[in-house]
C-alpha atoms as a PDB file:
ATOM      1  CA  UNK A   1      -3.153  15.384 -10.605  1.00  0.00           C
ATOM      2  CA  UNK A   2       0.083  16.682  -9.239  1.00  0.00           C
ATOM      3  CA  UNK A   3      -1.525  19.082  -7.562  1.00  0.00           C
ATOM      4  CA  UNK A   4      -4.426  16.364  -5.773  1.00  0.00           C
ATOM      5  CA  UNK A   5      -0.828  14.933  -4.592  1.00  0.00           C
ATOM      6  CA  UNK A   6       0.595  17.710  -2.948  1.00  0.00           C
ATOM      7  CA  UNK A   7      -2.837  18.860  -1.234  1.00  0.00           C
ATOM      8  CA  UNK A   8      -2.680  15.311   0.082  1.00  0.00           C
ATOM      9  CA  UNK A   9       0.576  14.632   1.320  1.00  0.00           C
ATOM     10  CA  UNK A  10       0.230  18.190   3.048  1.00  0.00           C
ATOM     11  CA  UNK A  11      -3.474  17.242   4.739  1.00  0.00           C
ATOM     12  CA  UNK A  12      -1.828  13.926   6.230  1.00  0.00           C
ATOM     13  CA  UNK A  13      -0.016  16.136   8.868  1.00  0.00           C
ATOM     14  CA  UNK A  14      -3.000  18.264   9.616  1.00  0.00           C
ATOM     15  CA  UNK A  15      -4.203  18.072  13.263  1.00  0.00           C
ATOM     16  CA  UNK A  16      -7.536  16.121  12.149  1.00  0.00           C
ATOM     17  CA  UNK A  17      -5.402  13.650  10.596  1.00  0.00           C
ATOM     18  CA  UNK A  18      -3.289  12.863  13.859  1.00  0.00           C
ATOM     19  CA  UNK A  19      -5.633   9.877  15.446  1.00  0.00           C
ATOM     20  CA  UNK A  20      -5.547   8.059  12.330  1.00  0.00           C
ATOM     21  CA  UNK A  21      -1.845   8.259  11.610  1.00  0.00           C
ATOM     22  CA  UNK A  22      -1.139   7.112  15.401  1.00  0.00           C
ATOM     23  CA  UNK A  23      -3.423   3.768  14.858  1.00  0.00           C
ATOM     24  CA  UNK A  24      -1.852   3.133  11.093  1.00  0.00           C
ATOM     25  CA  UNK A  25       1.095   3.921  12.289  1.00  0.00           C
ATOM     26  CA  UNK A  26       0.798   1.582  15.548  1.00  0.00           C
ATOM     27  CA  UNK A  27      -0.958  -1.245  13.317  1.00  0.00           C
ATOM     28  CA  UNK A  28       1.527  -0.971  10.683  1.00  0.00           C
ATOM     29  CA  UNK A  29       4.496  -1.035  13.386  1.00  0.00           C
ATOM     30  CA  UNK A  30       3.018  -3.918  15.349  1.00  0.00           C
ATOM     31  CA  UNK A  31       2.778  -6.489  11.875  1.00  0.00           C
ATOM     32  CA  UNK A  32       5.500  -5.388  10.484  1.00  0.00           C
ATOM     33  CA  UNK A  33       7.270  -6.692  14.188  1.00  0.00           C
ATOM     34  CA  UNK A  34       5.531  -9.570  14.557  1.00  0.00           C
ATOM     35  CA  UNK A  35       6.629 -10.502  10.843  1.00  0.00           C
ATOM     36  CA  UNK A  36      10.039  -9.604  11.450  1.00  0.00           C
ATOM     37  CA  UNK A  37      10.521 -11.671  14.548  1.00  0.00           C
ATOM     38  CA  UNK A  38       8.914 -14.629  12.437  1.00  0.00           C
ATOM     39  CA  UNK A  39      11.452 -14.288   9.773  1.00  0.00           C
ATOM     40  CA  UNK A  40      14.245 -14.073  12.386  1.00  0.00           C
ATOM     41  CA  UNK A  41      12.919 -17.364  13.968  1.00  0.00           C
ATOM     42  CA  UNK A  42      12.646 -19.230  10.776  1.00  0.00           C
ATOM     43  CA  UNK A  43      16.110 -17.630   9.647  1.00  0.00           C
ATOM     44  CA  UNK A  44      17.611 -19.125  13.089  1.00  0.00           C
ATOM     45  CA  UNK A  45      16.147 -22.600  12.602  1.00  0.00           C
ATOM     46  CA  UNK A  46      18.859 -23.304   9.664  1.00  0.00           C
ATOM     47  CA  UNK A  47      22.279 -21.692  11.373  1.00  0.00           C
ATOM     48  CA  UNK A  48      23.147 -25.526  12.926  1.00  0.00           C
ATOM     49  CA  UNK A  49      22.914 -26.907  10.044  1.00  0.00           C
ATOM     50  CA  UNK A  50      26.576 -28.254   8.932  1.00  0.00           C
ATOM     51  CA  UNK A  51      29.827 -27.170   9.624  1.00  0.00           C
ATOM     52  CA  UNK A  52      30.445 -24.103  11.652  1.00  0.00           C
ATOM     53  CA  UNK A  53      31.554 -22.231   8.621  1.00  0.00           C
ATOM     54  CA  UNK A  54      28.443 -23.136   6.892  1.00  0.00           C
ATOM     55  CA  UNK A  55      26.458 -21.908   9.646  1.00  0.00           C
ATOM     56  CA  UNK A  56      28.095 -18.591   9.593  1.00  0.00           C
ATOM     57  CA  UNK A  57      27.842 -18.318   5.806  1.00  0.00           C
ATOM     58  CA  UNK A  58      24.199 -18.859   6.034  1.00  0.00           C
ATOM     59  CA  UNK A  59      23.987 -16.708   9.215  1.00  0.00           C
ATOM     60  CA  UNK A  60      25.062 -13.439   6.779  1.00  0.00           C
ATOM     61  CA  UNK A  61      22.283 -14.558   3.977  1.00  0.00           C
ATOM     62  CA  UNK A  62      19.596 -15.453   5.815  1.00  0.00           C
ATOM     63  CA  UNK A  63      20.312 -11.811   7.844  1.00  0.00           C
ATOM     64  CA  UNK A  64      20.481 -10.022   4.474  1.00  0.00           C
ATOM     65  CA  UNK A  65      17.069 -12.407   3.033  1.00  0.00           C
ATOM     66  CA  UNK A  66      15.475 -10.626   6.846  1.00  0.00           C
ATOM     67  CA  UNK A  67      16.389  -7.112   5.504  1.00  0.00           C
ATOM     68  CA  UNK A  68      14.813  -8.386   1.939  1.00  0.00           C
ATOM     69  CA  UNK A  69      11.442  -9.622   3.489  1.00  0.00           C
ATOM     70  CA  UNK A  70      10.830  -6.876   5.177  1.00  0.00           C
ATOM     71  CA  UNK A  71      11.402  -4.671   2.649  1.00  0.00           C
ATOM     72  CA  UNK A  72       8.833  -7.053   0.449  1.00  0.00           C
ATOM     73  CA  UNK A  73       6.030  -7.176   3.576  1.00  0.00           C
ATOM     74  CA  UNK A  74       6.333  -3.116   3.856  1.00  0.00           C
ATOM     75  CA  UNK A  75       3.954  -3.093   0.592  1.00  0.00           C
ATOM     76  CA  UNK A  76       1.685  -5.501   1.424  1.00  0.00           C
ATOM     77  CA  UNK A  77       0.864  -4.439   5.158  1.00  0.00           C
ATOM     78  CA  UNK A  78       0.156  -1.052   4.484  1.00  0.00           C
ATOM     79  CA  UNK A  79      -1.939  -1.867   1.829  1.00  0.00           C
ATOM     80  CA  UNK A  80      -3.891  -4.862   4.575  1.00  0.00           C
ATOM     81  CA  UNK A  81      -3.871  -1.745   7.004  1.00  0.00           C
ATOM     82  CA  UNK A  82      -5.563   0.353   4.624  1.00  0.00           C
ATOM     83  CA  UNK A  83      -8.894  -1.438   4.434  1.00  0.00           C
ATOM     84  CA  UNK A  84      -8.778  -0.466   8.401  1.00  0.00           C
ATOM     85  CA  UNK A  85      -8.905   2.788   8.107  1.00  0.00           C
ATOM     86  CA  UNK A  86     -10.054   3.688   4.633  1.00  0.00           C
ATOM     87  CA  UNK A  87     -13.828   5.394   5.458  1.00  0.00           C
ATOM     88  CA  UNK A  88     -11.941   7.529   8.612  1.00  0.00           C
ATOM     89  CA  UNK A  89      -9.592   8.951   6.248  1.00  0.00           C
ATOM     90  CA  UNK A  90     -12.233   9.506   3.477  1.00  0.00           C
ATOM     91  CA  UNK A  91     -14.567  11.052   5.623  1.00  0.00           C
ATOM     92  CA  UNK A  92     -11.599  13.463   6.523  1.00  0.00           C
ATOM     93  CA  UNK A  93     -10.787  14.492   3.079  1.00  0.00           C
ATOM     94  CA  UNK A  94     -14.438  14.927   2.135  1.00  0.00           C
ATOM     95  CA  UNK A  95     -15.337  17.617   4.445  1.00  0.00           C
ATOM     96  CA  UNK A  96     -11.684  18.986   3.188  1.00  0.00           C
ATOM     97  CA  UNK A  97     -12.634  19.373  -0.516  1.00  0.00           C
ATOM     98  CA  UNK A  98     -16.473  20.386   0.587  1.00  0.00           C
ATOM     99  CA  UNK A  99     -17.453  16.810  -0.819  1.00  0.00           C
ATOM    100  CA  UNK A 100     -20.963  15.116   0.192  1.00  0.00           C
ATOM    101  CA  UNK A 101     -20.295  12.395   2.703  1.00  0.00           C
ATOM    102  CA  UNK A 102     -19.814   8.788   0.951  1.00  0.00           C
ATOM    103  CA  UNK A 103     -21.314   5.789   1.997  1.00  0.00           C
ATOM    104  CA  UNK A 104     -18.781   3.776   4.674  1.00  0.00           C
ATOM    105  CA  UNK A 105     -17.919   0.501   2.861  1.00  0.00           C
ATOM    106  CA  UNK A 106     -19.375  -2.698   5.654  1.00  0.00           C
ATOM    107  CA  UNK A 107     -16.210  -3.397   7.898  1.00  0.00           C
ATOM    108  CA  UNK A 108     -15.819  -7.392   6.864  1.00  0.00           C
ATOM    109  CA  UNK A 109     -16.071  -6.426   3.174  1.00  0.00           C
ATOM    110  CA  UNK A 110     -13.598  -3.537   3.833  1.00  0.00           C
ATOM    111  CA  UNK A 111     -11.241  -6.176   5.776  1.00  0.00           C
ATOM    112  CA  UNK A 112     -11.587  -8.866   3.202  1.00  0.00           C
ATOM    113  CA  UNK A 113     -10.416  -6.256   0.434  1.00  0.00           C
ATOM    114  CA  UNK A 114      -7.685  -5.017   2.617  1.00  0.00           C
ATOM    115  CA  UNK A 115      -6.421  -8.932   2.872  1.00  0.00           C
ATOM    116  CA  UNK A 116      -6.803  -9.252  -0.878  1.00  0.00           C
ATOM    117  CA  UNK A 117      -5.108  -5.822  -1.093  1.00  0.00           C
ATOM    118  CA  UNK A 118      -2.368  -7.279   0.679  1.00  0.00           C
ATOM    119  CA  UNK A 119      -1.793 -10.576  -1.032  1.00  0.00           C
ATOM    120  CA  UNK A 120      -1.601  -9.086  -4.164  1.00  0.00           C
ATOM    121  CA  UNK A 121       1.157  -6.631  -2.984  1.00  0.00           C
ATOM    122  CA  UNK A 122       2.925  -9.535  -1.907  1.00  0.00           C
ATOM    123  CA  UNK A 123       2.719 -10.890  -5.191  1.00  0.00           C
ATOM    124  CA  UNK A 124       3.619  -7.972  -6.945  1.00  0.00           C
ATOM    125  CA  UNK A 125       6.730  -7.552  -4.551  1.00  0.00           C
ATOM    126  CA  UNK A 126       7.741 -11.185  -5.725  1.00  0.00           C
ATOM    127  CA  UNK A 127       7.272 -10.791  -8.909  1.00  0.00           C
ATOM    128  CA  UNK A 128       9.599  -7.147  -8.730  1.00  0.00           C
ATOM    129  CA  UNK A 129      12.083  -8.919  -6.876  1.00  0.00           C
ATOM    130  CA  UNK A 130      12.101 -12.010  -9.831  1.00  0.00           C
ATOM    131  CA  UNK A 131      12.481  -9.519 -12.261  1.00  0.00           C
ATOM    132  CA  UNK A 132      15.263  -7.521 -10.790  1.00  0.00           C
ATOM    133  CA  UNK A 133      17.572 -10.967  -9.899  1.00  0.00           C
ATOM    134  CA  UNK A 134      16.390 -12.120 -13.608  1.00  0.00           C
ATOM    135  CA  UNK A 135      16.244  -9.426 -16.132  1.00  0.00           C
ATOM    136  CA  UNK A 136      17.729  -6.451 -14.448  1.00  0.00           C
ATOM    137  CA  UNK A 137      14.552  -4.431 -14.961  1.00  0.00           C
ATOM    138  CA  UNK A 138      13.249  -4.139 -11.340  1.00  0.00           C
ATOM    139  CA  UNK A 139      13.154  -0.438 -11.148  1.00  0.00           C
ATOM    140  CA  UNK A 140      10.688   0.023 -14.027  1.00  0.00           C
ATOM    141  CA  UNK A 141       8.499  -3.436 -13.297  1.00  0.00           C
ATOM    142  CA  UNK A 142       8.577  -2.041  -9.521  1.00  0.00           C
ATOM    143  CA  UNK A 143       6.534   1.172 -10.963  1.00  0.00           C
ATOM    144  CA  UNK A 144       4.544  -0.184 -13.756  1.00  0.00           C
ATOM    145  CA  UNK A 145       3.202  -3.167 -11.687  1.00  0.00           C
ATOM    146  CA  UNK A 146       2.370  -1.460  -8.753  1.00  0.00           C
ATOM    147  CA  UNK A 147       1.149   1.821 -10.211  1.00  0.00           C
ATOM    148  CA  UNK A 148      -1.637  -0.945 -12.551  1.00  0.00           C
ATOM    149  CA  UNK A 149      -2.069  -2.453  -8.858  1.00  0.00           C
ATOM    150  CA  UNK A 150      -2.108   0.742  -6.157  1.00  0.00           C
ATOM    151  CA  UNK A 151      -4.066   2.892  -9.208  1.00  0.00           C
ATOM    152  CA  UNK A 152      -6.638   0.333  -9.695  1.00  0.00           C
ATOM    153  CA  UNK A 153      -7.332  -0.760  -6.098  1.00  0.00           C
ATOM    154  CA  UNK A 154      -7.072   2.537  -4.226  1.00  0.00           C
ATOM    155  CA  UNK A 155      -9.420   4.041  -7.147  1.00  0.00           C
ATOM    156  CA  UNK A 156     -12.019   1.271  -6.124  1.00  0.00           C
ATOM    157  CA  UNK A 157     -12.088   2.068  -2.802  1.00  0.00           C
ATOM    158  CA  UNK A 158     -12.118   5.445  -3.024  1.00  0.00           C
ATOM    159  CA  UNK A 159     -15.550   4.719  -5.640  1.00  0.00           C
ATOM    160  CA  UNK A 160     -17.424   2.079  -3.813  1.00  0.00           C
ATOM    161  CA  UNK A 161     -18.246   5.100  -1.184  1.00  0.00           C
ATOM    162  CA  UNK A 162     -20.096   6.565  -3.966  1.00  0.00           C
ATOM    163  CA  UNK A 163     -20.976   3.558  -6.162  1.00  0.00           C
ATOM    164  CA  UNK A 164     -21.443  -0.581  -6.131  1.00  0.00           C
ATOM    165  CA  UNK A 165     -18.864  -2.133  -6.711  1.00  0.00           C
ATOM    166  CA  UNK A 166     -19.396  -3.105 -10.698  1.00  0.00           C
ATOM    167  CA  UNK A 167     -19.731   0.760 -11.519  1.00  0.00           C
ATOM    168  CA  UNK A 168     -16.480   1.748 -10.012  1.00  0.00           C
ATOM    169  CA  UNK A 169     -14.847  -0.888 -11.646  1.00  0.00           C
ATOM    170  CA  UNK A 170     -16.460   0.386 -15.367  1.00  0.00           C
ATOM    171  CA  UNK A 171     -15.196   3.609 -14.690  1.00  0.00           C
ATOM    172  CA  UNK A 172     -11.829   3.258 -13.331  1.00  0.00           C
ATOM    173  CA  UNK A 173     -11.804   1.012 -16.681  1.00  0.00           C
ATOM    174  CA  UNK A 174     -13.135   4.048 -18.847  1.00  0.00           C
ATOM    175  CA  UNK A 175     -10.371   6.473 -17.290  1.00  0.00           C
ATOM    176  CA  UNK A 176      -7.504   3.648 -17.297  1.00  0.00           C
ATOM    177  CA  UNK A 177      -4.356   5.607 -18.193  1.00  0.00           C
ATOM    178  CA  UNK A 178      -5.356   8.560 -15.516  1.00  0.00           C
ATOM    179  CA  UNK A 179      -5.985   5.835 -12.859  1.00  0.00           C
ATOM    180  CA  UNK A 180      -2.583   3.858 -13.975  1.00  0.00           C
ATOM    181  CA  UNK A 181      -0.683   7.463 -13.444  1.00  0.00           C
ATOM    182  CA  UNK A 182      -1.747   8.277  -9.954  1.00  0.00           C
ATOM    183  CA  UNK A 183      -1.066   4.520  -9.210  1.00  0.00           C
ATOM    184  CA  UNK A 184       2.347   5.331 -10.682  1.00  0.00           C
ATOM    185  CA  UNK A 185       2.423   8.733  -8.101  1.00  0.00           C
ATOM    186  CA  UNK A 186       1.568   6.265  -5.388  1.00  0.00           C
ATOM    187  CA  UNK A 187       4.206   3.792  -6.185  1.00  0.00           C
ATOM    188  CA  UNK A 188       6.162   6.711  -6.143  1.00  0.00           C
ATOM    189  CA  UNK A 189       5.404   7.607  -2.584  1.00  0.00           C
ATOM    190  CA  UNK A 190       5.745   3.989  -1.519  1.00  0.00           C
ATOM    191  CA  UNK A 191       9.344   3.396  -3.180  1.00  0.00           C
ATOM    192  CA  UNK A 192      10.540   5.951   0.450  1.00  0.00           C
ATOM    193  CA  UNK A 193      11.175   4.067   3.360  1.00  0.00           C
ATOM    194  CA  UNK A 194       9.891   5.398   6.219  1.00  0.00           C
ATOM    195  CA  UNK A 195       7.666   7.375   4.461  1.00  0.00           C
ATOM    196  CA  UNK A 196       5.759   4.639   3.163  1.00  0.00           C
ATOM    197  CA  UNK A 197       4.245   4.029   6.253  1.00  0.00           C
ATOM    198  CA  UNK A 198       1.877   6.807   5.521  1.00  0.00           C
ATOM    199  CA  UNK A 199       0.909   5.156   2.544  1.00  0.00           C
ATOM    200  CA  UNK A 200      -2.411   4.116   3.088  1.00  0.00           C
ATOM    201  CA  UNK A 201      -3.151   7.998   4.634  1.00  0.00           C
ATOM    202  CA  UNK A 202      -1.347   9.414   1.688  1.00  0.00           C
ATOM    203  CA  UNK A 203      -2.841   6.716  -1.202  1.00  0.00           C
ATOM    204  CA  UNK A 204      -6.647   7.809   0.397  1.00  0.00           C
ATOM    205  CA  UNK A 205      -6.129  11.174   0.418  1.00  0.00           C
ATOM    206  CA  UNK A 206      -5.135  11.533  -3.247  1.00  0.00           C
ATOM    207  CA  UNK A 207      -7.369   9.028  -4.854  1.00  0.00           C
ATOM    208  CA  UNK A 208     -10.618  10.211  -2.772  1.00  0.00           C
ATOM    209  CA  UNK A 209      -9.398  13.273  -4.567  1.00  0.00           C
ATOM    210  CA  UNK A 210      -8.758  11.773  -8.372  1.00  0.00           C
ATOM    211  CA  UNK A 211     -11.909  10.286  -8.235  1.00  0.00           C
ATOM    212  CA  UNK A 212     -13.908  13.090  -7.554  1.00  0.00           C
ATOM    213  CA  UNK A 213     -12.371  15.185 -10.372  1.00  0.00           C
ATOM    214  CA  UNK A 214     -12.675  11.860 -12.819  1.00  0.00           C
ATOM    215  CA  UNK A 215     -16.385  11.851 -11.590  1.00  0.00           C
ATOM    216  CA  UNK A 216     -17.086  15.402 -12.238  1.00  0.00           C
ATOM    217  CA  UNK A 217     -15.692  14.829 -15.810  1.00  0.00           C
END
């Protein structure tokens, strides 16, 4: 498995790989903007509110809850972004590993499960930052949560070229704890900023790769 990670992360910067990583990079940028300068607005809706010390109290949290949001909406728009550009990148790594071609997944189901992707990468990111501000475990909820959530979804995705959609789901549950541990390596790869752009390139690369070896098995 660490070695499907490495062969991945090192095929993302190979020249066939370049077009995709401009227009996930250039998607990813362009929400991630456009969610920033939403947070900004609704941060500078409240500053007038009171006093003028109030207003610059508020001014220093609501600039540090910014930084926090988009730290939170990183997860969940790469993970959107992927269902964009998940069959270009398989199709890359498939004629990589000498793999038969897969079947491309329809483009509104591949949207819809890139939405639900997202949302629940939100809700994981919520439910990380609860635990942190609560219980002081953030750091291992951060991995465990979204190594059950990246592991299970990328895994999917990576099947339902090969499989419907009820098989993939039998036998990501049949090989749970090797799915949960490249979820984990994953969740690794998205705890770097910057990096974690890449993260839908990356998370493709490596699970097109874990699944074939778990189908072989």
């Amino acid at each position: 498995m660490i070695g499907d990670a490495f062969d991945a992360f090192a095929q993302i910067f190979t020249p066939p790989f370049r077009g995709v990583m401009a227009k996930s990079l250039a998607l990813t940028a362009a929400l991630l903007v456009l969610l920033g300068v939403a947070l900004d607005r609704l941060a500078l809706s409240f500053l007038h509110v009171g006093p003028a010390w109030l207003g610059a109290v508020l001014s220093v949290l609501l600039a540090l809850g910014v930084i926090v949001g988009m730290v939170l909406l990183a997860a969940p728009v790469t993970s959107l972004v992927a269902g964009f550009f998940l069959d270009d990148i398989s199709e890359i790594v498939e004629r990589e590993i000498g793999a038969p071609p897969g079947r491309p997944i329809p483009l509104v189901p591949s949207i819809v499960m890139g939405i639900r992707f997202g949302a629940l990468s939100f809700l994981v990111s919520v439910v990380v930052l609860a635990l942190t501000l609560l219980t002081g475990i953030g750091l291992l909820s951060f991995f465990a949560l979204n190594g059950y959530l990246l592991g299970r979804e990328y895994f999917e995705l990576a099947a339902m070229r090969r499989m419907p959609r009820d098989a993939a789901r039998l036998l990501r549950e049949d090989h749970g704890l090797q799915v949960f541990l490249a979820g984990v390596v994953i969740a690794c790869f998205v705890a770097v900023p910057v990096l974690n752009l890449l993260t839908p390139l990356f998370a493709t690369a490596f699970m097109t790769r874990v699944f074939r070896r778990i189908a072989k098995e």
